[in-house]
PDB file of N, CA and C in Angstrom:
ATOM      1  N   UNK A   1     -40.145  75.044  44.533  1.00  0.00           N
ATOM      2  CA  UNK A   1     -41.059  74.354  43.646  1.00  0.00           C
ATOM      3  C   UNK A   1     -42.485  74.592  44.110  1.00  0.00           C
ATOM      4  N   UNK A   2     -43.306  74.994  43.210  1.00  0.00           N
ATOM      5  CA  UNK A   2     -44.839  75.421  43.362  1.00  0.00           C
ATOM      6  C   UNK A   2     -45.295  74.404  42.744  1.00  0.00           C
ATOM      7  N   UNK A   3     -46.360  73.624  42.966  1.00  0.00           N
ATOM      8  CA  UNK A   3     -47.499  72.600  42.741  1.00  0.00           C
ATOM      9  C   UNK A   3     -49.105  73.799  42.251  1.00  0.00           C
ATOM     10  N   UNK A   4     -49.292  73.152  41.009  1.00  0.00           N
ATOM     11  CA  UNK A   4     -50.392  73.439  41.034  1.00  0.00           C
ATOM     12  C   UNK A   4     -51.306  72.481  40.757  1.00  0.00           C
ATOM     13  N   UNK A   5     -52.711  72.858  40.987  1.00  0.00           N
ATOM     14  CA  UNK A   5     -53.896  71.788  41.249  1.00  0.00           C
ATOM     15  C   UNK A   5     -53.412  71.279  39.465  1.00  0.00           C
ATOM     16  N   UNK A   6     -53.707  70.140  39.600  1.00  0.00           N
ATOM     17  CA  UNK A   6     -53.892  69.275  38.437  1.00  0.00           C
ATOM     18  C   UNK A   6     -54.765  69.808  37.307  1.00  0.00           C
ATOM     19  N   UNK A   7     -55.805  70.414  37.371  1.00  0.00           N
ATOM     20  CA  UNK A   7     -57.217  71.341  36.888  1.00  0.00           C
ATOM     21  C   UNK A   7     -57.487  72.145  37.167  1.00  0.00           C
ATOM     22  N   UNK A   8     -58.353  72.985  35.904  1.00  0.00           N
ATOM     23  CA  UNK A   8     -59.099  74.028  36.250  1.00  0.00           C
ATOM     24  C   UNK A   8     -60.536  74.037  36.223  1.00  0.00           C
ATOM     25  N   UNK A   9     -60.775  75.199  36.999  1.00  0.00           N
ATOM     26  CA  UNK A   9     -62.534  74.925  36.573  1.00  0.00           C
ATOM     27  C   UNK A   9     -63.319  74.171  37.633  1.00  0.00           C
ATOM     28  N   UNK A  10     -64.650  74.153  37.394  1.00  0.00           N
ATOM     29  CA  UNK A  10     -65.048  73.462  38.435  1.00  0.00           C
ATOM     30  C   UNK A  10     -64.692  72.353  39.204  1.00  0.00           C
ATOM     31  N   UNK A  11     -63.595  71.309  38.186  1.00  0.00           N
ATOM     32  CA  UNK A  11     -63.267  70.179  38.477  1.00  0.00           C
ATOM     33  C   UNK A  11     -62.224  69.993  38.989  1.00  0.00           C
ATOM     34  N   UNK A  12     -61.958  71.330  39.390  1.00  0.00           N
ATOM     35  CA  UNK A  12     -60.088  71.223  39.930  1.00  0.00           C
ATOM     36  C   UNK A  12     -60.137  70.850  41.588  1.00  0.00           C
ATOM     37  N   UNK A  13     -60.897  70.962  42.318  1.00  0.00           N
ATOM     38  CA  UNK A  13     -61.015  70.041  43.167  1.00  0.00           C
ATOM     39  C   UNK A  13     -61.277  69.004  43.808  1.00  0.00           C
ATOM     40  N   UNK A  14     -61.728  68.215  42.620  1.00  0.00           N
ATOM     41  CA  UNK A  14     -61.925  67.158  42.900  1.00  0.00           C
ATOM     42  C   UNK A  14     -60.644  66.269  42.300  1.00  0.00           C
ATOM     43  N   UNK A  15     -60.192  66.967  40.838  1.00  0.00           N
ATOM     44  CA  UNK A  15     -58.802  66.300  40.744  1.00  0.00           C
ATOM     45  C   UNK A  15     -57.530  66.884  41.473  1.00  0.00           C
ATOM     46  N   UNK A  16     -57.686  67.342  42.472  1.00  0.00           N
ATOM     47  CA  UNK A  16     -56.600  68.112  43.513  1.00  0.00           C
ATOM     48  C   UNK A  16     -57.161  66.739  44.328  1.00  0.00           C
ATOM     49  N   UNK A  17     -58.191  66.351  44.958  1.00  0.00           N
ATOM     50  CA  UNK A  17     -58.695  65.340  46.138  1.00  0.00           C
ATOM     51  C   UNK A  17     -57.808  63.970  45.242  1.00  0.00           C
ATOM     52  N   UNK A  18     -57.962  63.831  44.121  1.00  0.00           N
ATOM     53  CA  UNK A  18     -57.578  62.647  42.948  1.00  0.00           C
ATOM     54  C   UNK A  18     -56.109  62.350  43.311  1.00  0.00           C
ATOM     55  N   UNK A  19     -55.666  63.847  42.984  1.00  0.00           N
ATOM     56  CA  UNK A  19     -54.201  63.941  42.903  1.00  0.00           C
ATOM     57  C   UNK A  19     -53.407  63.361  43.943  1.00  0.00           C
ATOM     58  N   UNK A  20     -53.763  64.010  44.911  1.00  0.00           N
ATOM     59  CA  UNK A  20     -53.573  63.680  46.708  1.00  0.00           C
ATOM     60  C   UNK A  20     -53.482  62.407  47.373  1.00  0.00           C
ATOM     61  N   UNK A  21     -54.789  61.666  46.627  1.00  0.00           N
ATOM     62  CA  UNK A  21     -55.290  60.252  46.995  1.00  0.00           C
ATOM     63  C   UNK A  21     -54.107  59.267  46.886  1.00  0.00           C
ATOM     64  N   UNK A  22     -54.077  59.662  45.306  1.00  0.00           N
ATOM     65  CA  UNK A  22     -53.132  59.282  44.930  1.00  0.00           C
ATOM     66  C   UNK A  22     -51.634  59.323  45.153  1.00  0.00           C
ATOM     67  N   UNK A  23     -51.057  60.493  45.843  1.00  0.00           N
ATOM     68  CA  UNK A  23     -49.609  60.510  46.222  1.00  0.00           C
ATOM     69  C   UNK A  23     -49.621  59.943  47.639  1.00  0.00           C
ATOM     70  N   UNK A  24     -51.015  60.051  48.060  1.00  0.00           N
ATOM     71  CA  UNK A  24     -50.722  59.481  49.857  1.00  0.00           C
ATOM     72  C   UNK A  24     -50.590  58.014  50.061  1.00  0.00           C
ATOM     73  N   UNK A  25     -51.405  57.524  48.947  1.00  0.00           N
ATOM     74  CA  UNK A  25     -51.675  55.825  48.506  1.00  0.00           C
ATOM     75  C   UNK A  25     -49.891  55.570  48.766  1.00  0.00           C
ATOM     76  N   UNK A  26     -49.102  56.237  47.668  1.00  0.00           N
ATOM     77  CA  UNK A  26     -47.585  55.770  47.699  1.00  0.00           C
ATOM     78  C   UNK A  26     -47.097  56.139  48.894  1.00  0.00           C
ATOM     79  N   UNK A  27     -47.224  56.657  49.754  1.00  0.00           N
ATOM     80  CA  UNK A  27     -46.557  57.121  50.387  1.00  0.00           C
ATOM     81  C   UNK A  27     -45.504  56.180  51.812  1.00  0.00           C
ATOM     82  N   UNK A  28     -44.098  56.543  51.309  1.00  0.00           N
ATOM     83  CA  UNK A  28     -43.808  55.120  52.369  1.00  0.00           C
ATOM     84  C   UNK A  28     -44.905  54.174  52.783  1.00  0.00           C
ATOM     85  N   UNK A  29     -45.500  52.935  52.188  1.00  0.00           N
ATOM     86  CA  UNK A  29     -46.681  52.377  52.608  1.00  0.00           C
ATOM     87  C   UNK A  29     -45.680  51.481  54.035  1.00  0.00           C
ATOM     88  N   UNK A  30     -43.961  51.422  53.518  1.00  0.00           N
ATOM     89  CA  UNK A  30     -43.684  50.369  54.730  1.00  0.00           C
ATOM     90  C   UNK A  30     -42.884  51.057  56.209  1.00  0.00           C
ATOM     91  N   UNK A  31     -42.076  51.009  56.324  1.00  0.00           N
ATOM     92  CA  UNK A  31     -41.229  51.244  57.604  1.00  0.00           C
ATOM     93  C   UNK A  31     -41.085  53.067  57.211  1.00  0.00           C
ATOM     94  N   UNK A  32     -40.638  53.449  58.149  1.00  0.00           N
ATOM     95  CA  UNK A  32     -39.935  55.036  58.080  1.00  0.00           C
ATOM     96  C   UNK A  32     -38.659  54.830  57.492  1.00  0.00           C
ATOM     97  N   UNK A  33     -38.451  55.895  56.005  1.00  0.00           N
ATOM     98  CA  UNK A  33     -37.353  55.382  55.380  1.00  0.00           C
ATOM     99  C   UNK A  33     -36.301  56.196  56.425  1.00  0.00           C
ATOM    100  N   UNK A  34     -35.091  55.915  55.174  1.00  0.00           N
ATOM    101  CA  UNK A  34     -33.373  55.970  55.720  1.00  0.00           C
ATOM    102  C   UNK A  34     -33.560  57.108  55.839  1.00  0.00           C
ATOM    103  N   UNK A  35     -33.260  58.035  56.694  1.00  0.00           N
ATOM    104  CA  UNK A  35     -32.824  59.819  56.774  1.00  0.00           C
ATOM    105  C   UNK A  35     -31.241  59.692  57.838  1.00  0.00           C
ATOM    106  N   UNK A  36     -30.264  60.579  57.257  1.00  0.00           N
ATOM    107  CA  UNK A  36     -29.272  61.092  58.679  1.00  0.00           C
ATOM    108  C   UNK A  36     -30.338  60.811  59.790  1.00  0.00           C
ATOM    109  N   UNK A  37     -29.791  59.603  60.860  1.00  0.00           N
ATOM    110  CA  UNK A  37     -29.701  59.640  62.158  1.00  0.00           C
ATOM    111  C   UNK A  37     -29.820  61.271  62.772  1.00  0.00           C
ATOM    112  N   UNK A  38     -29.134  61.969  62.618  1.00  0.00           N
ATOM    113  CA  UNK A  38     -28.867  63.270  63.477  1.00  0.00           C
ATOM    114  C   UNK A  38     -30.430  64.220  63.212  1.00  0.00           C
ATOM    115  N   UNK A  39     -30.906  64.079  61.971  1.00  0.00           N
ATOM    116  CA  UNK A  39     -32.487  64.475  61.691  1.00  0.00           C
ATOM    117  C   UNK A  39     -33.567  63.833  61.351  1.00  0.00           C
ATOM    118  N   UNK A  40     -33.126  62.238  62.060  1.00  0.00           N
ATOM    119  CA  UNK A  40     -34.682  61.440  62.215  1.00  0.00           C
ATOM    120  C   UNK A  40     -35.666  62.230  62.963  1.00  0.00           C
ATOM    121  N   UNK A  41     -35.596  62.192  64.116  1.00  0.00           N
ATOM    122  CA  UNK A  41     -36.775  62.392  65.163  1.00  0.00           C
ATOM    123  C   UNK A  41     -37.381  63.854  64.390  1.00  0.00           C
ATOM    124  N   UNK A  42     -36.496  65.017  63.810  1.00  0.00           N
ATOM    125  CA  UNK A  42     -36.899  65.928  63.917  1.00  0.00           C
ATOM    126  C   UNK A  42     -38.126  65.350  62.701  1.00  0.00           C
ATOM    127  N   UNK A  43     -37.610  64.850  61.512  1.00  0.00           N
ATOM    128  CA  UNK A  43     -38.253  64.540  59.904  1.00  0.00           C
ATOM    129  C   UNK A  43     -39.471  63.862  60.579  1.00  0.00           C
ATOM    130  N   UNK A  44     -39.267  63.211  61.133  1.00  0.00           N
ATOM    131  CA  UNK A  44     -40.466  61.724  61.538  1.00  0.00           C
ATOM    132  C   UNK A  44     -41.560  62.306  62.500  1.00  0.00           C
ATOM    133  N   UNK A  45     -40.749  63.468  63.375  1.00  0.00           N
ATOM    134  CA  UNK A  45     -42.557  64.421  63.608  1.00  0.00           C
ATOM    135  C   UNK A  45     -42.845  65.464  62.723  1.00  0.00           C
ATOM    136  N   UNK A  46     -42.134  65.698  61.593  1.00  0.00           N
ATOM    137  CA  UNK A  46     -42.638  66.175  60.413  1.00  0.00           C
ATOM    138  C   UNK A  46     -43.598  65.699  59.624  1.00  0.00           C
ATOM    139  N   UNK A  47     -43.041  64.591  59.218  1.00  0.00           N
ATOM    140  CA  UNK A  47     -43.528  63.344  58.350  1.00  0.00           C
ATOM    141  C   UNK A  47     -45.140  63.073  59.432  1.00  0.00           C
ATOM    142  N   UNK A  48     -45.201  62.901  60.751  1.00  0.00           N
ATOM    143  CA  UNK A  48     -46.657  62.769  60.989  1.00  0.00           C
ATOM    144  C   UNK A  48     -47.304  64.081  61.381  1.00  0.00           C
ATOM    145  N   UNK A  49     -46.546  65.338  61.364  1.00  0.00           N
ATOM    146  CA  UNK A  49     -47.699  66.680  61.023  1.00  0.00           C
ATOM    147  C   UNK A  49     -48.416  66.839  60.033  1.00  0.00           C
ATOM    148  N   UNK A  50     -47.158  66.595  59.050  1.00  0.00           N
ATOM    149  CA  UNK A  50     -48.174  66.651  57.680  1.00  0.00           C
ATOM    150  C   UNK A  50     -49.259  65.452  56.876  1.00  0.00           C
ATOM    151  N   UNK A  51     -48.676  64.208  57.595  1.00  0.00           N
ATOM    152  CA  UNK A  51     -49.636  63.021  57.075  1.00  0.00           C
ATOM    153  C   UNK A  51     -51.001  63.201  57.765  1.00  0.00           C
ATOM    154  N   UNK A  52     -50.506  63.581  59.109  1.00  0.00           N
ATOM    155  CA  UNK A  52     -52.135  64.090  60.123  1.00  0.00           C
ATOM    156  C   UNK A  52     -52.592  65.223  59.341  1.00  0.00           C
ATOM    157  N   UNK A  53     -52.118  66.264  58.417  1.00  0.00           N
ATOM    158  CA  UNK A  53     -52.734  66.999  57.684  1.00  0.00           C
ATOM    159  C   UNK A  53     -54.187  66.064  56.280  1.00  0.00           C
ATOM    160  N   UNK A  54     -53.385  65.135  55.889  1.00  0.00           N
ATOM    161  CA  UNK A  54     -53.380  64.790  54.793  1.00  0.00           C
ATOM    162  C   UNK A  54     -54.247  63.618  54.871  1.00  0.00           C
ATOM    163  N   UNK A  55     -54.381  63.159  55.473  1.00  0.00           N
ATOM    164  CA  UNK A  55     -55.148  62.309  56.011  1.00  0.00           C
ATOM    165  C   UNK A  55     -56.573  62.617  56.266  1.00  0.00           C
ATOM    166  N   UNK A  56     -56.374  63.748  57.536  1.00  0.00           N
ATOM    167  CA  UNK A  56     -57.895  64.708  57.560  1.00  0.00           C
ATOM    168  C   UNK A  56     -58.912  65.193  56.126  1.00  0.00           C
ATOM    169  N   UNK A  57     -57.699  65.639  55.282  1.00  0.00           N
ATOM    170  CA  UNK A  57     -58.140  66.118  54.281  1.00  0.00           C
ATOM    171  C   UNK A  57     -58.612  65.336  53.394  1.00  0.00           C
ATOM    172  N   UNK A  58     -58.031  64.506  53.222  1.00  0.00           N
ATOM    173  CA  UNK A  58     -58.883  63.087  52.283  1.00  0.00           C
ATOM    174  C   UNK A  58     -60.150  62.558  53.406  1.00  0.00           C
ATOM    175  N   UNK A  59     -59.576  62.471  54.487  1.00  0.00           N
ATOM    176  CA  UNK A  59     -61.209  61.535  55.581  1.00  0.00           C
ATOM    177  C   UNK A  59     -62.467  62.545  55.131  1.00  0.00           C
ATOM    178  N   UNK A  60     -61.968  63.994  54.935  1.00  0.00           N
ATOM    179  CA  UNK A  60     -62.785  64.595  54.803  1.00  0.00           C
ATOM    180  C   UNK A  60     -63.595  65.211  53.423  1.00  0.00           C
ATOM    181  N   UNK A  61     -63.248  64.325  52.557  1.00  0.00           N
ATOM    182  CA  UNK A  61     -63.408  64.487  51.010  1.00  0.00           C
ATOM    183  C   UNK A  61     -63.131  65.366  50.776  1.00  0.00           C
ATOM    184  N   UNK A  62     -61.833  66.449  51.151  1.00  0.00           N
ATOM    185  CA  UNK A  62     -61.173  67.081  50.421  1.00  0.00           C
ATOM    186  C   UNK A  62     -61.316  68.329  50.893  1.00  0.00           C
ATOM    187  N   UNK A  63     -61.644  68.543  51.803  1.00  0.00           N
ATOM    188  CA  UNK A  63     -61.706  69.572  53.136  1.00  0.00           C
ATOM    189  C   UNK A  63     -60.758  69.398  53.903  1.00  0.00           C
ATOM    190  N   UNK A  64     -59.733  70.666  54.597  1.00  0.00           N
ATOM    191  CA  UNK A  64     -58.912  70.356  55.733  1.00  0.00           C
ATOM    192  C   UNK A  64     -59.372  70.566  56.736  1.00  0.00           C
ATOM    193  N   UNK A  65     -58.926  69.731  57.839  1.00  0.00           N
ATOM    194  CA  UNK A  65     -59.213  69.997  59.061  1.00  0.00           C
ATOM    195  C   UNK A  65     -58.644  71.337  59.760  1.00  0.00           C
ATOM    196  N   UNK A  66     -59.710  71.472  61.025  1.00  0.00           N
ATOM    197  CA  UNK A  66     -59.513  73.309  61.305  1.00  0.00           C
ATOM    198  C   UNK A  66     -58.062  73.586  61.885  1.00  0.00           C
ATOM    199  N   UNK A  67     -57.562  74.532  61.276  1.00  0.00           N
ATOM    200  CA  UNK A  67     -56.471  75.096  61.466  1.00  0.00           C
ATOM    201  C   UNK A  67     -55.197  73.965  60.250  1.00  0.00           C
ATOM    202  N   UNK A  68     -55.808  72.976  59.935  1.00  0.00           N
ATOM    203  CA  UNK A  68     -54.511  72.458  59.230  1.00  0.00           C
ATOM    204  C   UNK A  68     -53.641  73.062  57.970  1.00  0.00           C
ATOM    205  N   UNK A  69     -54.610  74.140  57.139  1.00  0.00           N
ATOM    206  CA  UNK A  69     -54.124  75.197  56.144  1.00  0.00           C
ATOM    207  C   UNK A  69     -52.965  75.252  56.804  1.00  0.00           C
ATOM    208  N   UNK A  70     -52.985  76.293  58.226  1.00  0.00           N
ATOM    209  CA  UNK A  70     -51.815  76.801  58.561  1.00  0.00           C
ATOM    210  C   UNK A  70     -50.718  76.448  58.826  1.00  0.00           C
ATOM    211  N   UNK A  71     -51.201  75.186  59.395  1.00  0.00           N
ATOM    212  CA  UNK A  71     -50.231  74.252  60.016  1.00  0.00           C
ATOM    213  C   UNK A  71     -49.280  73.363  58.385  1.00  0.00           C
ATOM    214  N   UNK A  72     -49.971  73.582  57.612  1.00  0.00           N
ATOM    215  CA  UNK A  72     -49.183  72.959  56.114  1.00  0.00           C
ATOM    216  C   UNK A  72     -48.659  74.413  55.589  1.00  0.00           C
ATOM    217  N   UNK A  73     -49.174  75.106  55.775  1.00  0.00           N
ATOM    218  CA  UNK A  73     -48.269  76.535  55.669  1.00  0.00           C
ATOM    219  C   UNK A  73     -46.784  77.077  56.240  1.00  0.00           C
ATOM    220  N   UNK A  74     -46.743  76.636  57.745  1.00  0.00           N
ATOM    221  CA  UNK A  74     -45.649  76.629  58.450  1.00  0.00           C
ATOM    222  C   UNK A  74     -44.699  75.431  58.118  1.00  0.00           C
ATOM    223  N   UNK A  75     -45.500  74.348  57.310  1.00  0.00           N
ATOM    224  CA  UNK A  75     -44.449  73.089  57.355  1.00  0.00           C
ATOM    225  C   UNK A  75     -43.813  73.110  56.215  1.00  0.00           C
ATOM    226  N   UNK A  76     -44.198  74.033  55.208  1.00  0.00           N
ATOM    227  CA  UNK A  76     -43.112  74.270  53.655  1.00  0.00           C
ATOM    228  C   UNK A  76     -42.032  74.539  53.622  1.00  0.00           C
ATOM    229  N   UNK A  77     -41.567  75.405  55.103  1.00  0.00           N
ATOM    230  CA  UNK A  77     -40.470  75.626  54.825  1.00  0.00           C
ATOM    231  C   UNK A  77     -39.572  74.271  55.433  1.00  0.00           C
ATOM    232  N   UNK A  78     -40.002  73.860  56.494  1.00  0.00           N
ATOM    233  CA  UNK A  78     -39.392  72.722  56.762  1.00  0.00           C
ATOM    234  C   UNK A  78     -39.114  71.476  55.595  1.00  0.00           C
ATOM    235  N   UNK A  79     -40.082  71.755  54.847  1.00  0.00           N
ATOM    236  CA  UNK A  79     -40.779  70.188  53.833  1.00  0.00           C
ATOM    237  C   UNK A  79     -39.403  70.331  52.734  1.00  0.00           C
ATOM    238  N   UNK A  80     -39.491  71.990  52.465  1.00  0.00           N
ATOM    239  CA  UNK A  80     -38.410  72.438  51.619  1.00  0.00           C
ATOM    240  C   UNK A  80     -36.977  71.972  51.796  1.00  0.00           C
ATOM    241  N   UNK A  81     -36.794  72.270  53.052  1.00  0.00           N
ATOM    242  CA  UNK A  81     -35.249  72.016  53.890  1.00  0.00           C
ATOM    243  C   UNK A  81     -34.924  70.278  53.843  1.00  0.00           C
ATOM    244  N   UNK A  82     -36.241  69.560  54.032  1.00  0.00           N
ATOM    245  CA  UNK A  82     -36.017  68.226  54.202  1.00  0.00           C
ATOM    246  C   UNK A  82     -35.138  67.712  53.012  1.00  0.00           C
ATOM    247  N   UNK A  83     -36.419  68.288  51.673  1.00  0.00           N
ATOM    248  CA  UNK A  83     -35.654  67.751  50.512  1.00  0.00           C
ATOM    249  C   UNK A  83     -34.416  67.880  50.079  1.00  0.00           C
ATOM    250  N   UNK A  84     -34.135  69.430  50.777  1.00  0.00           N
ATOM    251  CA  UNK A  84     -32.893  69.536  50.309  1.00  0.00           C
ATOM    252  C   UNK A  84     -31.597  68.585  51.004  1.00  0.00           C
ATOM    253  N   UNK A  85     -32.226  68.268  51.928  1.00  0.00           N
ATOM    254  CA  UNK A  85     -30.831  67.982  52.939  1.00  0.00           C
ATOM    255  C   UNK A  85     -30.627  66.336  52.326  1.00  0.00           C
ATOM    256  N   UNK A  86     -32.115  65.316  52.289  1.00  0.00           N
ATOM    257  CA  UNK A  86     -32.218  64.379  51.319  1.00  0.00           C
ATOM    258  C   UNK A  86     -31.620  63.845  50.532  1.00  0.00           C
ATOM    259  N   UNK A  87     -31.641  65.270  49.306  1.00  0.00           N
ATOM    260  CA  UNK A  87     -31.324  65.232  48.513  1.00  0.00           C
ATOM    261  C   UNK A  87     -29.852  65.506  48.288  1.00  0.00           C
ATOM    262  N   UNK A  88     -28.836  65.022  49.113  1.00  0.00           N
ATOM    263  CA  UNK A  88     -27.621  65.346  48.852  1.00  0.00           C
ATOM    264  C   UNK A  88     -26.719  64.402  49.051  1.00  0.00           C
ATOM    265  N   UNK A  89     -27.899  63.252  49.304  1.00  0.00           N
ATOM    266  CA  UNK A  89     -27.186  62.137  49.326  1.00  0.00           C
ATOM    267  C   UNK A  89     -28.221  60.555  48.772  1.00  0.00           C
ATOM    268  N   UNK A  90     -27.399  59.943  47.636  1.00  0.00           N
ATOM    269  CA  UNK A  90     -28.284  58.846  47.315  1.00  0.00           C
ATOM    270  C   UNK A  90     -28.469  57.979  48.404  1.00  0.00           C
ATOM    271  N   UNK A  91     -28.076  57.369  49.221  1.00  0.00           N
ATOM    272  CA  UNK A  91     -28.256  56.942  50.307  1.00  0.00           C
ATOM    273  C   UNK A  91     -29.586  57.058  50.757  1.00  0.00           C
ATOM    274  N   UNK A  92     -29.944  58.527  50.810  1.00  0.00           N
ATOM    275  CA  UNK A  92     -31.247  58.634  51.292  1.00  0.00           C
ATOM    276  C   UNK A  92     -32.538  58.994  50.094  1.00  0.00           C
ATOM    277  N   UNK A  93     -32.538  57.720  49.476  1.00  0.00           N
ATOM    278  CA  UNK A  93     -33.458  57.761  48.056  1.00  0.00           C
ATOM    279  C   UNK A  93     -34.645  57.769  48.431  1.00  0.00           C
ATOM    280  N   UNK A  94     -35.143  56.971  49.320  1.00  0.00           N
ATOM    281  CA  UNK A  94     -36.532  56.595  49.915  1.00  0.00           C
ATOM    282  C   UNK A  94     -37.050  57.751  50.592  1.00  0.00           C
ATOM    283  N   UNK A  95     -36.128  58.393  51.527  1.00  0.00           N
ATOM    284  CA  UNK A  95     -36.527  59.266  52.178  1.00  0.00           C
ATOM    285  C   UNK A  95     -36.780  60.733  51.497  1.00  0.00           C
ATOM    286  N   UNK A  96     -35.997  60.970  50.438  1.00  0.00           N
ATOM    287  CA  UNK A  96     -36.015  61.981  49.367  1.00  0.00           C
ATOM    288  C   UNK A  96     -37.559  61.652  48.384  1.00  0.00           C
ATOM    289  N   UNK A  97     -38.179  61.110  47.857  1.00  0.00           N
ATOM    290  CA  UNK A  97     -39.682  60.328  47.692  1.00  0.00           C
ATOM    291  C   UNK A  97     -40.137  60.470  48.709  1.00  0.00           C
ATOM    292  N   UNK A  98     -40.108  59.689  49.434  1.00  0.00           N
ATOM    293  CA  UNK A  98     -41.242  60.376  50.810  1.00  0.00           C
ATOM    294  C   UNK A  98     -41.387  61.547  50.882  1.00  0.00           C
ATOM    295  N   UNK A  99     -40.041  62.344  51.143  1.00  0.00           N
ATOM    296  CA  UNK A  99     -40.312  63.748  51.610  1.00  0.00           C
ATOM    297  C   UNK A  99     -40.839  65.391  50.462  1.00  0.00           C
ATOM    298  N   UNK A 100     -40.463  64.796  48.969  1.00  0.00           N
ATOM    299  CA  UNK A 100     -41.036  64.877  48.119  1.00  0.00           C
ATOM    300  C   UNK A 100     -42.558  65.092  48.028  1.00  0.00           C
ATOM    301  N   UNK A 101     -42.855  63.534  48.146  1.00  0.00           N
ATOM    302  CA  UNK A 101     -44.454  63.266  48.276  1.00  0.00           C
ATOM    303  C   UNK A 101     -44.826  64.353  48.952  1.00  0.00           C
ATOM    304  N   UNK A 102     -44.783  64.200  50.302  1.00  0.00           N
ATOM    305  CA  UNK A 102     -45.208  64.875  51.473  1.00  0.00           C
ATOM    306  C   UNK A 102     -45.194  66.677  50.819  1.00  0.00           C
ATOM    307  N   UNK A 103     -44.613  66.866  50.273  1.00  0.00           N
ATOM    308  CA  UNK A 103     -44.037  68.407  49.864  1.00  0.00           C
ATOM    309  C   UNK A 103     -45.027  68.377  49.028  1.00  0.00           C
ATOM    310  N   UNK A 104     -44.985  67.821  48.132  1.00  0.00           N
ATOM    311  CA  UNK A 104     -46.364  68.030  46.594  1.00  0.00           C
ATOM    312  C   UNK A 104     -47.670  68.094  47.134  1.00  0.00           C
ATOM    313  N   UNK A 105     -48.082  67.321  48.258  1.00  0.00           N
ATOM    314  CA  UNK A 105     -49.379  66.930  48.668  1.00  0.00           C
ATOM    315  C   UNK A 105     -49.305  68.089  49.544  1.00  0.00           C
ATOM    316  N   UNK A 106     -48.347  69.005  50.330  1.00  0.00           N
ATOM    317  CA  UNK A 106     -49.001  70.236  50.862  1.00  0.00           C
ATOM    318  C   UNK A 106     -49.387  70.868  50.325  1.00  0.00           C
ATOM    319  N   UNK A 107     -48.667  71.309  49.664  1.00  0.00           N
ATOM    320  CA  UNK A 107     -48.613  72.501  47.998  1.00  0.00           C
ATOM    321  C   UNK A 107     -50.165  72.159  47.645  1.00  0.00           C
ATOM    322  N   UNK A 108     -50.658  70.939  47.275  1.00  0.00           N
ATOM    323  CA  UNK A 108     -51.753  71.093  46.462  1.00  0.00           C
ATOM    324  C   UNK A 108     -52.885  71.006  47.323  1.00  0.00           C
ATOM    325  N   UNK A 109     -52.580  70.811  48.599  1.00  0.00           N
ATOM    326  CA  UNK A 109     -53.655  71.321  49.332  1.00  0.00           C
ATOM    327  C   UNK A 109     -53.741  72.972  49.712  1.00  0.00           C
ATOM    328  N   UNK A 110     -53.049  72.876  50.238  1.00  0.00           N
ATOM    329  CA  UNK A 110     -52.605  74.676  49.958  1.00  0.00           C
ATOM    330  C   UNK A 110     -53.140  75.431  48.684  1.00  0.00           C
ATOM    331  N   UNK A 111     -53.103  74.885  47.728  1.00  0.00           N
ATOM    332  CA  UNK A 111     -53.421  75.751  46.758  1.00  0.00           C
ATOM    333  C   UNK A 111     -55.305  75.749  46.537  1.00  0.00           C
ATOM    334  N   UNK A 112     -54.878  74.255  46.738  1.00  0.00           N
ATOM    335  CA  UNK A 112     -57.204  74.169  46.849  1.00  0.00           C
ATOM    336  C   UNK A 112     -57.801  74.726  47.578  1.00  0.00           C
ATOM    337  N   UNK A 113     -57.052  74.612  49.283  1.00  0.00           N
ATOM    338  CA  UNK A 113     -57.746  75.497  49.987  1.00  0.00           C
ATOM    339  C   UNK A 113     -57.844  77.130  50.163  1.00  0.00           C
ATOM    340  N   UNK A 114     -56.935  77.677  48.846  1.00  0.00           N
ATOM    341  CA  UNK A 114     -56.688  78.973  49.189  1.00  0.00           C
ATOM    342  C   UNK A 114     -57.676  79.778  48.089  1.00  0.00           C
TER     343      UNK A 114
END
């Protein structure tokens, strides 16, 4: 799944910053959801590589911090794998949304910054 910026044109980065704001606002606001035990620890320093991505990038009105492109570059394929594994069980609904989120909001930084 490819994300593209919300807009085109001059204004597509600022509704890419919009977009973002907005999926990080939802984002698990409470506890670390349900994932398999056997791939918590790995998801949950996932889950704060890419929020430390995402975070920067909004503190920074929509600029990433240095080197974080890459570092959300290397984490797609992981972000990818998460959902899938997630996604194969309702059980893990919350965590499938989270990890979702997290997946859309690289993508569309990725795509602004490229």
């Amino acid at each position: 799944m490819t994300t593209r910026p919300p807009a085109t044109g001059p204004d597509r980065h600022l509704a890419t910053v919009r977009e973002v704001a907005l999926l990080w606002a939802g984002h698990h606001p409470g506890s670390f959801p349900e994932v398999p035990l056997d791939d918590k620890l790995d998801l949950a320093y996932l889950d704060l590589t890419v929020a430390g991505c995402v975070s920067t990038y909004l503190g920074n009105g929509g600029i990433p911090g240095h080197g974080h492109l890459g570092i959300l570059r290397n984490c797609l394929p992981e972000l990818q794998a998460a959902v899938a594994l997630l996604g194969r069980s309702a059980e893990y609904h919350e965590g499938l949304t989270a990890f979702r989120g997290l997946l859309t909001m690289a993508e569309l930084i990725l795509a602004d910054g490229s």
